[in-house]
Every structure is written in C-alpha cells, then in structure tokens.
C-alpha atoms as a PDB file:
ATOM      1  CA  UNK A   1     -59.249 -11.315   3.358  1.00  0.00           C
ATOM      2  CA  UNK A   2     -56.357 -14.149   4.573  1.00  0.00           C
ATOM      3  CA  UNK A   3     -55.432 -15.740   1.881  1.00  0.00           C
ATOM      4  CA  UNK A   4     -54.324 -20.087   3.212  1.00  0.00           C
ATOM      5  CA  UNK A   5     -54.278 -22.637   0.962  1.00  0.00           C
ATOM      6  CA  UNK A   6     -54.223 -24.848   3.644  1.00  0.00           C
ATOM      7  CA  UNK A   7     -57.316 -23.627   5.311  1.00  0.00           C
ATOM      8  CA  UNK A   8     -58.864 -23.979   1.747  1.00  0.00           C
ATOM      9  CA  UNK A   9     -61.806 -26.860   1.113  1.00  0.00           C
ATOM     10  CA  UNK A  10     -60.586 -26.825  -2.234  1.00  0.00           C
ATOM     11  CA  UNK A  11     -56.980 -27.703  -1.540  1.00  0.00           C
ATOM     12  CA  UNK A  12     -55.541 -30.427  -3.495  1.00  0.00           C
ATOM     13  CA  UNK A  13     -58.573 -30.434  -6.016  1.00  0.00           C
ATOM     14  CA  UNK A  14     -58.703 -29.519 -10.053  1.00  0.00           C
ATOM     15  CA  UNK A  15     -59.710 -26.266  -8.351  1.00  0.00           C
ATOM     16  CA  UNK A  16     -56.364 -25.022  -7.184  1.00  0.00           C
ATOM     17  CA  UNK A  17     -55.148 -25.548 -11.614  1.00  0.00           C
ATOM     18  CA  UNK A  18     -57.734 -22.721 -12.031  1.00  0.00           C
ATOM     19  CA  UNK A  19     -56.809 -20.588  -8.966  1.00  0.00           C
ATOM     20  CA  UNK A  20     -55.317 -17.372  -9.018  1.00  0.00           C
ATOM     21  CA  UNK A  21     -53.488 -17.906  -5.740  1.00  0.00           C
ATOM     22  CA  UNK A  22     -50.648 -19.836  -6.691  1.00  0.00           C
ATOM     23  CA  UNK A  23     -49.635 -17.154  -9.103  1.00  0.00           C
ATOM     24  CA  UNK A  24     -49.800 -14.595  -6.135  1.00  0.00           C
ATOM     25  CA  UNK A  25     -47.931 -17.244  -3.801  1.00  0.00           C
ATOM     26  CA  UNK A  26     -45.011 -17.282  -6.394  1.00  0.00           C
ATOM     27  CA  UNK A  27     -42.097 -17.937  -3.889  1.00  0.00           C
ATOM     28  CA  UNK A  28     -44.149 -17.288  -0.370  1.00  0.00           C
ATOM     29  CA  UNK A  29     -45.064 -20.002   1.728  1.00  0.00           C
ATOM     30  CA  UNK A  30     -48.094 -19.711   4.536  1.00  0.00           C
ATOM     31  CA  UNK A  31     -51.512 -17.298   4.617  1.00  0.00           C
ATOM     32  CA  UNK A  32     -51.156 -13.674   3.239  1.00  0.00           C
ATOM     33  CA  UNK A  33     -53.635 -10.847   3.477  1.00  0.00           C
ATOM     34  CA  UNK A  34     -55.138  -9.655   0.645  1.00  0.00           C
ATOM     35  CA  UNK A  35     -56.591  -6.237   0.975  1.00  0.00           C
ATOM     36  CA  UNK A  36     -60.464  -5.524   0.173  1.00  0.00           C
ATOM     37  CA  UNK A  37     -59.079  -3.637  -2.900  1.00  0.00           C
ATOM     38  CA  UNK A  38     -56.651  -5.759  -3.896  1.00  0.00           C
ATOM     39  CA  UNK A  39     -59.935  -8.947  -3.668  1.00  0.00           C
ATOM     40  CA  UNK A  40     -61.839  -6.537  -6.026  1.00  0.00           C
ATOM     41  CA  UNK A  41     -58.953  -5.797  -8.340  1.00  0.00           C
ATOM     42  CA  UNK A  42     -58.751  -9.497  -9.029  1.00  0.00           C
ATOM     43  CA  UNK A  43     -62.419 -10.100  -9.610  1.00  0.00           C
ATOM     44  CA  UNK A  44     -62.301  -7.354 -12.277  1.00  0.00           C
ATOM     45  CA  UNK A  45     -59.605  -9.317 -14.009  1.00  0.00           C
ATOM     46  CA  UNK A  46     -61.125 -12.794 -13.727  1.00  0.00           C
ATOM     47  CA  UNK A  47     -64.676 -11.089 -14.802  1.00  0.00           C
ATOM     48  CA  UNK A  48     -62.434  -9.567 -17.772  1.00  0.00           C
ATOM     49  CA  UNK A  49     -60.918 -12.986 -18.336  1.00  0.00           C
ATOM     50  CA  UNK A  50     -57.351 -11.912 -17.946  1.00  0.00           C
ATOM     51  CA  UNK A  51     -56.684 -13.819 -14.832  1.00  0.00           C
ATOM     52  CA  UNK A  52     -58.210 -17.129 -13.002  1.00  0.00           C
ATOM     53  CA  UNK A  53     -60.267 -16.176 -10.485  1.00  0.00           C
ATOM     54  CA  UNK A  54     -59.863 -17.031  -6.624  1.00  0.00           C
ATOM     55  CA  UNK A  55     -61.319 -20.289  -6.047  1.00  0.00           C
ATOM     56  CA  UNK A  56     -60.542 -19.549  -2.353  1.00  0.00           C
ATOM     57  CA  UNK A  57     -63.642 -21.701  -0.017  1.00  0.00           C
ATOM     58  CA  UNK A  58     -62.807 -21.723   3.972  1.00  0.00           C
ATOM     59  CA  UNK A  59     -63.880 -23.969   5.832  1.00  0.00           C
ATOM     60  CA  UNK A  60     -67.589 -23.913   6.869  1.00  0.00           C
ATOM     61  CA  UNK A  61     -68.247 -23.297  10.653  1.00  0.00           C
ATOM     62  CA  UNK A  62     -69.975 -25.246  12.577  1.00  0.00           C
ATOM     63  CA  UNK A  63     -72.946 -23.496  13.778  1.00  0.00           C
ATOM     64  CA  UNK A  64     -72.858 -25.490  17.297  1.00  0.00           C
ATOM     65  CA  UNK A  65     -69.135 -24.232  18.094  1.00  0.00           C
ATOM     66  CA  UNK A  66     -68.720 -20.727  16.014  1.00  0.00           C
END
C-alpha cells in the first residue's frame, strides 16, 4: 500500500486530526510504502483503540480512462 497524503481525498479535512498517518510521517515528507503486514498491524491497533486508524481514500478512477 503507498501511503500520499497528497493523493488523499481526505487531505486537508477533520479527517487527517483522526489519521494515523501523520504520526507515521513524523519527520518524512512524500508517499511511503506500507507493507501488507504492516496495513494489518495498524488495523489491529485502531480495532483495539490504541491508535487512529488510516483514514487513507485515493482518488477514485475514472472508469472511462483507468
């Protein structure tokens, strides 16, 4: 999973006070991959209520061009 705020629909919303990703971003700047394990590891956390979850939406495609 690539992890880019700025390719997120959510960007700039209340979403991103509630989103894990700025925690993870710290000190990096630009997209990061986040392993399939790592993606489950944090849903077990949010689901446990220890962390936000990802409120990570990309964009939708447009069906006409991909």
């Amino acid at each position: 999973m690539i992890i880019d705020c700025n390719a997120c629909e959510l960007q700039a919303t209340t979403a991103c006070d509630e989103c894990i990703v700025p925690v993870l971003l710290n000190q990096m700047s630009g997209p990061f991959d986040l392993s399939d394990d790592e993606a489950n590891a944090l849903d077990n956390l949010a689901d446990a209520g220890l962390v936000t979850p990802l409120r990570l939406v990309p964009p939708r495609r447009d069906s006409a061009t991909g």
